[in-house]
Each structure stands twice: as structure tokens, then as C-alpha cells.
Protein backbone atom coordinates (compact mmCIF):
# COMPACT_ATOMS: atom_id res chain seq x y z
CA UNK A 1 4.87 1.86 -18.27
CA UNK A 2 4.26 2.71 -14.95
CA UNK A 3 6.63 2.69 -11.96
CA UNK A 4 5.80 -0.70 -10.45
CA UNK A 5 2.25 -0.94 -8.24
CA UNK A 6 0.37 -2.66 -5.85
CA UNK A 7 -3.21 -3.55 -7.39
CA UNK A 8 -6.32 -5.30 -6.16
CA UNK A 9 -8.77 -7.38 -8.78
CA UNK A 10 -11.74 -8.90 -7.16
CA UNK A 11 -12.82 -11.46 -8.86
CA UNK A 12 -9.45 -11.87 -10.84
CA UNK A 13 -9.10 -15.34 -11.32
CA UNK A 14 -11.63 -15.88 -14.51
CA UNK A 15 -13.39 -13.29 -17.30
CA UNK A 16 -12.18 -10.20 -17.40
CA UNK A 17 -10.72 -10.23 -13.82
CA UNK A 18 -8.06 -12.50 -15.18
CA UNK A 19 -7.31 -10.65 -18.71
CA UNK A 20 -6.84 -7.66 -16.51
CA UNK A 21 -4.58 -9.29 -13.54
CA UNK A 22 -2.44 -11.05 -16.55
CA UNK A 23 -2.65 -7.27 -18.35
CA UNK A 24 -0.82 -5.56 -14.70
CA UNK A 25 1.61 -8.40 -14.39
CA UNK A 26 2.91 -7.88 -17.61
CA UNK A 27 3.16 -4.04 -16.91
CA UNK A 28 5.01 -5.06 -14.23
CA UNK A 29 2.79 -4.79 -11.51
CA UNK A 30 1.76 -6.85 -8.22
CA UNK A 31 -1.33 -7.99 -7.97
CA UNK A 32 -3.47 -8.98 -5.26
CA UNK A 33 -6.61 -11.03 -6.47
CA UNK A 34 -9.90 -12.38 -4.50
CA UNK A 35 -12.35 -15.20 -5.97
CA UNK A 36 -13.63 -18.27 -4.88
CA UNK A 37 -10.93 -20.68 -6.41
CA UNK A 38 -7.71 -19.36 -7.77
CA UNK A 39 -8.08 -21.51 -11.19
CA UNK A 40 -5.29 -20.43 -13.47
CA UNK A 41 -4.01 -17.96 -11.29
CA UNK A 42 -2.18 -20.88 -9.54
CA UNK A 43 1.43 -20.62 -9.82
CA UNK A 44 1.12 -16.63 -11.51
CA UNK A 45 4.78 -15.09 -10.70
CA UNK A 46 3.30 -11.98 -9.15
CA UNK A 47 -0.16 -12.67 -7.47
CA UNK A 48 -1.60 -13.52 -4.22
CA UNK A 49 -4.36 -15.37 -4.24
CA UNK A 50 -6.74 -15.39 -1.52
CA UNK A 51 -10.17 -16.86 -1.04
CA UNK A 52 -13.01 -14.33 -1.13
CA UNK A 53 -17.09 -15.14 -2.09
CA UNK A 54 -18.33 -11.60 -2.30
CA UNK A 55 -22.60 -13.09 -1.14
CA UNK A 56 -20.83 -14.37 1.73
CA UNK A 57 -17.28 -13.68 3.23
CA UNK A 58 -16.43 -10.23 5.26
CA UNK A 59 -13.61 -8.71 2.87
CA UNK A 60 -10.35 -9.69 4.37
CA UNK A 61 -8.41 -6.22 4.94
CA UNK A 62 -5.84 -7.69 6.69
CA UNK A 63 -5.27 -8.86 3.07
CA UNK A 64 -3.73 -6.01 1.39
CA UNK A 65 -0.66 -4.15 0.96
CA UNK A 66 0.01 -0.64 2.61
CA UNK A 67 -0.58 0.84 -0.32
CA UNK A 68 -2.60 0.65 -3.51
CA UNK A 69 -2.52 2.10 -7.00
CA UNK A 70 -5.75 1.18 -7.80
CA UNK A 71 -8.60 -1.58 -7.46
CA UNK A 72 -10.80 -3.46 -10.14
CA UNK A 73 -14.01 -4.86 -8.84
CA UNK A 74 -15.22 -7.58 -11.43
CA UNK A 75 -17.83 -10.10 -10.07
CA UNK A 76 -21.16 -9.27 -11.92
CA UNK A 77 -24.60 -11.48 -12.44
CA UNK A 78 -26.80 -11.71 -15.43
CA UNK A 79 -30.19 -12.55 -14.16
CA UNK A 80 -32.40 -12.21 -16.87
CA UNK A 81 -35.93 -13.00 -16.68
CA UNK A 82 -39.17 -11.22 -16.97
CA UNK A 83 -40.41 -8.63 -14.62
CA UNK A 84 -43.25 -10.51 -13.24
CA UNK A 85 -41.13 -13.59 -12.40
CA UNK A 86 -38.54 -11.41 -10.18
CA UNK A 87 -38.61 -12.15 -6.79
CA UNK A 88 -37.47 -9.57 -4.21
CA UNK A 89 -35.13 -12.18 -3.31
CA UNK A 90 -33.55 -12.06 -6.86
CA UNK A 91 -33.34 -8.46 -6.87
CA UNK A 92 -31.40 -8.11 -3.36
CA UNK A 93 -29.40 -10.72 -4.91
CA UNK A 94 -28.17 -8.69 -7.69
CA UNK A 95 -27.80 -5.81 -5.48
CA UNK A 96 -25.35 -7.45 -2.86
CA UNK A 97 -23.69 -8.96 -5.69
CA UNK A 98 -22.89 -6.14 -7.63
CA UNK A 99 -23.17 -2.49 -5.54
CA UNK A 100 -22.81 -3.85 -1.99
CA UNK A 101 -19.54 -6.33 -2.50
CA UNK A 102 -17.93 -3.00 -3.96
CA UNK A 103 -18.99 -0.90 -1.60
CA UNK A 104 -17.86 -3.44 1.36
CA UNK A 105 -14.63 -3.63 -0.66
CA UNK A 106 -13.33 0.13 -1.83
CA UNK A 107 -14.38 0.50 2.06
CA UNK A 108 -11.98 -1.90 3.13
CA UNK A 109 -9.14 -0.50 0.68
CA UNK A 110 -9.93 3.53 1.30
CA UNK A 111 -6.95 3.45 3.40
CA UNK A 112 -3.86 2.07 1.40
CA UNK A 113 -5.76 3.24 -1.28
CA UNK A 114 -5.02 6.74 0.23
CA UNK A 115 -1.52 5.86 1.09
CA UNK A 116 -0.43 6.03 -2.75
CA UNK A 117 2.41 7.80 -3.54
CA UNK A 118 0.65 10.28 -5.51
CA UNK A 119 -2.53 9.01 -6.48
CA UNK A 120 -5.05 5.63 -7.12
CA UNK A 121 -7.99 4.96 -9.20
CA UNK A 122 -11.24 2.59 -8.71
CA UNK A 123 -12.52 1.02 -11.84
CA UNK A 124 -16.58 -0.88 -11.33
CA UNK A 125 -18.50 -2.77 -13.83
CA UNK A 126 -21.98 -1.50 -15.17
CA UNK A 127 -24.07 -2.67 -18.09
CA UNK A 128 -25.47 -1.35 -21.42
CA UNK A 129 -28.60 -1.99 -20.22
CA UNK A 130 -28.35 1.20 -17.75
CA UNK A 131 -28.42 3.48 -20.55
CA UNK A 132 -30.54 1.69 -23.13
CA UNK A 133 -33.87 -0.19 -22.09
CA UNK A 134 -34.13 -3.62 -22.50
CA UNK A 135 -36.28 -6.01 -21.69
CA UNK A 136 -35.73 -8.98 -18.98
CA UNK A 137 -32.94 -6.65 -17.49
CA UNK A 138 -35.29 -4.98 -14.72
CA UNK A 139 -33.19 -6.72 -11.50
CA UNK A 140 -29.50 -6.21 -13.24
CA UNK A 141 -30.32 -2.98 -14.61
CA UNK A 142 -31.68 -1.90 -11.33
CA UNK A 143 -28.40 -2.80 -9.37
CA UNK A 144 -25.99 -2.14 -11.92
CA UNK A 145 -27.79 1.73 -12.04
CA UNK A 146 -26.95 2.33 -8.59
CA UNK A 147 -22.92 1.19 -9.40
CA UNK A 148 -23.36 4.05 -12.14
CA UNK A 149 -24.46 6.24 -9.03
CA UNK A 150 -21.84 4.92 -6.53
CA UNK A 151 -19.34 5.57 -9.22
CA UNK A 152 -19.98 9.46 -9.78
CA UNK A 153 -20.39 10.23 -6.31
CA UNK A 154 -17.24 8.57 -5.02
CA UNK A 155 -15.40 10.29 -7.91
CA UNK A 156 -16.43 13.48 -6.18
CA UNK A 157 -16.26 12.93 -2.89
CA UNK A 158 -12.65 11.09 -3.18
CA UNK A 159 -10.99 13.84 -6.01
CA UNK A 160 -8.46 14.44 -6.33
CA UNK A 161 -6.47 11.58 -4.66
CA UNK A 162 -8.73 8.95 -6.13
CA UNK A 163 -10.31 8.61 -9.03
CA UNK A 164 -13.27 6.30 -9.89
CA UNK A 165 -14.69 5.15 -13.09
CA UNK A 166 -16.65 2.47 -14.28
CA UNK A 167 -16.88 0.14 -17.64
CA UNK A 168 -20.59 -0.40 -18.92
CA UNK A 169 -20.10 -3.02 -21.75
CA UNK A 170 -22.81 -5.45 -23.68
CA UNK A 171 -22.61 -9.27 -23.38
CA UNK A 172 -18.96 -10.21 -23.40
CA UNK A 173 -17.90 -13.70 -23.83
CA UNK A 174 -16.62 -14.85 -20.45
CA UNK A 175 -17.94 -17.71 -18.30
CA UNK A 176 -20.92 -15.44 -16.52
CA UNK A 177 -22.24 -15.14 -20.21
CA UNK A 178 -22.19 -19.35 -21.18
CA UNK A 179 -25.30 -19.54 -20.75
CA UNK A 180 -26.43 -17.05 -23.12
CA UNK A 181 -23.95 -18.20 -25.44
CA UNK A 182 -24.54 -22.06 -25.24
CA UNK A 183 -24.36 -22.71 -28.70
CA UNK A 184 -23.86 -21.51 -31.96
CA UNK A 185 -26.79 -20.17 -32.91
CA UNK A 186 -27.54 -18.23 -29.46
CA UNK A 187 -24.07 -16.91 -30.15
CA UNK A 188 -25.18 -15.66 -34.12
CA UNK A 189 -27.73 -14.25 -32.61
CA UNK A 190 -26.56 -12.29 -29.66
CA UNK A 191 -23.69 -11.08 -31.97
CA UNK A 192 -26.57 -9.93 -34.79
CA UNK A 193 -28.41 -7.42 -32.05
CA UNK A 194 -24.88 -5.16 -31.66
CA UNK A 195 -24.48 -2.88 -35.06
CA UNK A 196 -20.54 -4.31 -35.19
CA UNK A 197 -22.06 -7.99 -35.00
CA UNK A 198 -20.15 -9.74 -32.94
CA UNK A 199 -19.99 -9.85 -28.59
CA UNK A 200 -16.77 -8.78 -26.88
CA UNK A 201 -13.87 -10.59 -25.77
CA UNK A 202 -12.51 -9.96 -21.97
CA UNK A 203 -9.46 -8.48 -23.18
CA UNK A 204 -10.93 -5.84 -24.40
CA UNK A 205 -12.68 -4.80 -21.35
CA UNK A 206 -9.52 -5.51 -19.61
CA UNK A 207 -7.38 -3.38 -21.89
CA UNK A 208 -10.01 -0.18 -21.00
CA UNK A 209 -9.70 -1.49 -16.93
CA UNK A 210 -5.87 -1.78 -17.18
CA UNK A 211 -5.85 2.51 -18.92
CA UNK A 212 -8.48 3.58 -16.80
CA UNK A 213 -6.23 1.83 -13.58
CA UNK A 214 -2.72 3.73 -15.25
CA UNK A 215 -1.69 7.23 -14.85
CA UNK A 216 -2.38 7.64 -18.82
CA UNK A 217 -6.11 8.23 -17.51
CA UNK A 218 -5.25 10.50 -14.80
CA UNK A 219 -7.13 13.25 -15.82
CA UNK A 220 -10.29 11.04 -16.17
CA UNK A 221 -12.93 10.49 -13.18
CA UNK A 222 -16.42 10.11 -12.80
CA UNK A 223 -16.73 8.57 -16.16
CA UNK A 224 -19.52 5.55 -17.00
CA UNK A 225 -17.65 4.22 -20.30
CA UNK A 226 -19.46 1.90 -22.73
CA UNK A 227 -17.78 -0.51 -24.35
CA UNK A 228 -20.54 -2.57 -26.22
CA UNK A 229 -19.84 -2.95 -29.88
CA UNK A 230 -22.10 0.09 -31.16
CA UNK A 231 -25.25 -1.43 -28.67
CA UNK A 232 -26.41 1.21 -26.50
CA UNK A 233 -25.57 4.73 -28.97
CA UNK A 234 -25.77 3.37 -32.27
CA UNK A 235 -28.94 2.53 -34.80
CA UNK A 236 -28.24 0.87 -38.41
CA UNK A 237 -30.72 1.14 -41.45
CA UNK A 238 -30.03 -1.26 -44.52
């Protein structure tokens, strides 16, 4: 394990936020979490809770610790609905939600960030549907694309004290995907298009967040990871 740390997870109170804040705690870590509501994170031996809507609040630095090992940044959207139909409202949507709430917050940590005793690491969210085409994905894709950017630039401009990586998985059963996943048959269905047929489960996302956060991965940076059951790299014939 590591030596004990000082963590941020943005949106760490449901999905894979939470697998990953519960993940640090029992490493041992602290853990400093933003959402909207703290939900189960009430009464967690080891976490502050404070109040944070990404579309909305400024990012309260006043917040944090003096230093940081590392930050997660978790909230996401799925807004999936055909080109046409996209308003430029929904796509500035996405885009705060996802690349402009991570950029307001890594700004707002750069400096205990920095302050780590040897060094910290950044882990963002992407999407399969970066790398692999896919229809109805034309807003999400678009702003998760430019996370995939903000991810390899910061990992150069911030090396070697810093490293940044991000997680590109396929639909994932947390509470952003219920919709998608109302039922069983949506759920057959969604689990049939991915060559290992079935969706993910937050913890694993959260167990590649908590390496990529631990100094097991500290010779990794720069790095857009897909963890997406075979979705965007893999074809099967029968």
C-alpha cells in the first residue's frame, strides 16, 4: 500500500466516484469528495464531504488540503440522440459538463497538487465512443474527445511531477446509465453489442482509477485506457 494520502474525487458520492473513494479509504487514504448530495458517503470514517454542482458552483479551493496525491474527476453525461436533434445548447452542455468542470477543477488543485511529497497523478473519464464511431454519440463524443486532448497535453506540460491519464470505458452500470438500462431486455441487449457480453460494473473502473491514482502506475502518463469489455478493439465472427 501506499504511505497514507490526501485525494480528491469529484463526483465521489455515487457510480464509480464512490467505488473509487470506498477503494482509497480502504488503502488507507483521506479523501476529499465533491457532489451534489453526499448520499452514502454520510458518516464514511475518512471523507469530507462538501457540496459541489460542477454546471453551476465555482470549485471551492479553499476546500482542499495542502497537499494532494492525486485527483479523480468523475461526473460524465450520456446524451444520446441523433445528430439533427442536437441543439448547440446540448452540446455546450456536454462540454461544461465534462472538459470544462475538469479543467476549472485540476486548476483549482495545481497547487497542493504540486506540493506532493514526491509526486501526484490526475485520472479523467472518456468514452469508447472517442475511438470507435457510433451513432447518436456526436455531442458526448465531441466533448469527451477534447478530455482525450486535455489529458495528453497536461501529461506533458505537468511531467514529471504530475501525471495525467484518463479511463475511456463502454456503458457501465451506474446511475448515469439507468436509463439505458431500464429493464431487462435493454440490459440483454446493451450487454449483446460488447464481444464479452455483458456492461461493466463501477468497481472495475474504480479498481483501474484507484492503480492509475497509486505509485504502482508511476511510470504511466499520457495514457487514454479503454476499459469496455472488448467494444472499441475487438470484432467476433460465429
Amino acid at each position: 500500500m501506499d504511505k497514507s494520502k490526501n485525494f480528491i474525487v469529484v463526483g465521489g458520492s455515487s457510480g464509480i466516484g464512490l467505488e473509487l473513494t470506498r477503494g482509497l479509504l480502504e488503502e488507507g487514504h483521506e479523501v476529499t469528495a465533491f457532489s451534489r448530495s453526499p448520499g452514502p458517503l454520510t458518516g464514511m470514517s475518512g471523507v469530507r464531504h462538501f457540496p459541489f454542482d460542477v454546471t453551476q458552483d465555482d470549485f471551492p479551493t479553499e476546500a482542499l488540503p495542502q497537499q494532494l496525491g492525486g485527483l479523480a474527476y468523475c461526473p460524465g453525461s450520456i446524451r444520446l440522440r441523433p445528430f439533427g436533434r442536437l441543439t448547440e445548447q446540448d452540446f455546450l452542455d456536454d462540454y461544461r459538463i465534462n472538459l470544462l468542470g475538469a479543467v476549472a477543477v485540476i486548476q483549482g488543485s495545481l497547487r497542493p497538487l504540486k506540493k506532493a511529497e514526491h509526486s501526484s497523478a490526475i485520472v479523467l473519464f472518456s468514452t469508447v465512443a472517442v475511438g470507435t464511431g457510433m451513432p447518436f454519440h456526436a455531442s458526448i463524443a465531441s466533448a469527451k474527445g477534447a478530455v482525450e486532448g486535455l489529458t495528453r497535453s497536461l501529461a506533458a506540460e505537468f511531467a514529471p511531477r504530475i501525471r495525467v491519464n484518463a479511463i475511456a470505458p463502454s456503458l457501465t452500470d451506474t446511475p448515469l446509465a439507468e436509463a439505458l438500462l431500464a429493464d431487462d431486455a435493454r440490459r440483454k441487449m446493451a450487454a449483446d453489442r460488447h464481444p464479452l457480453k455483458r456492461i461493466g460494473t463501477p468497481g472495475e473502473l474504480s479498481k483501474l482509477a484507484l492503480f492509475l491514482l497509486s505509485d504502482a502506475s508511476s511510470w504511466i502518463t499520457g495514457q487514454v485506457i479503454s476499459v469496455d469489455g472488448g467494444m472499441g478493439g475487438v470484432r467476433t465472427f460465429k
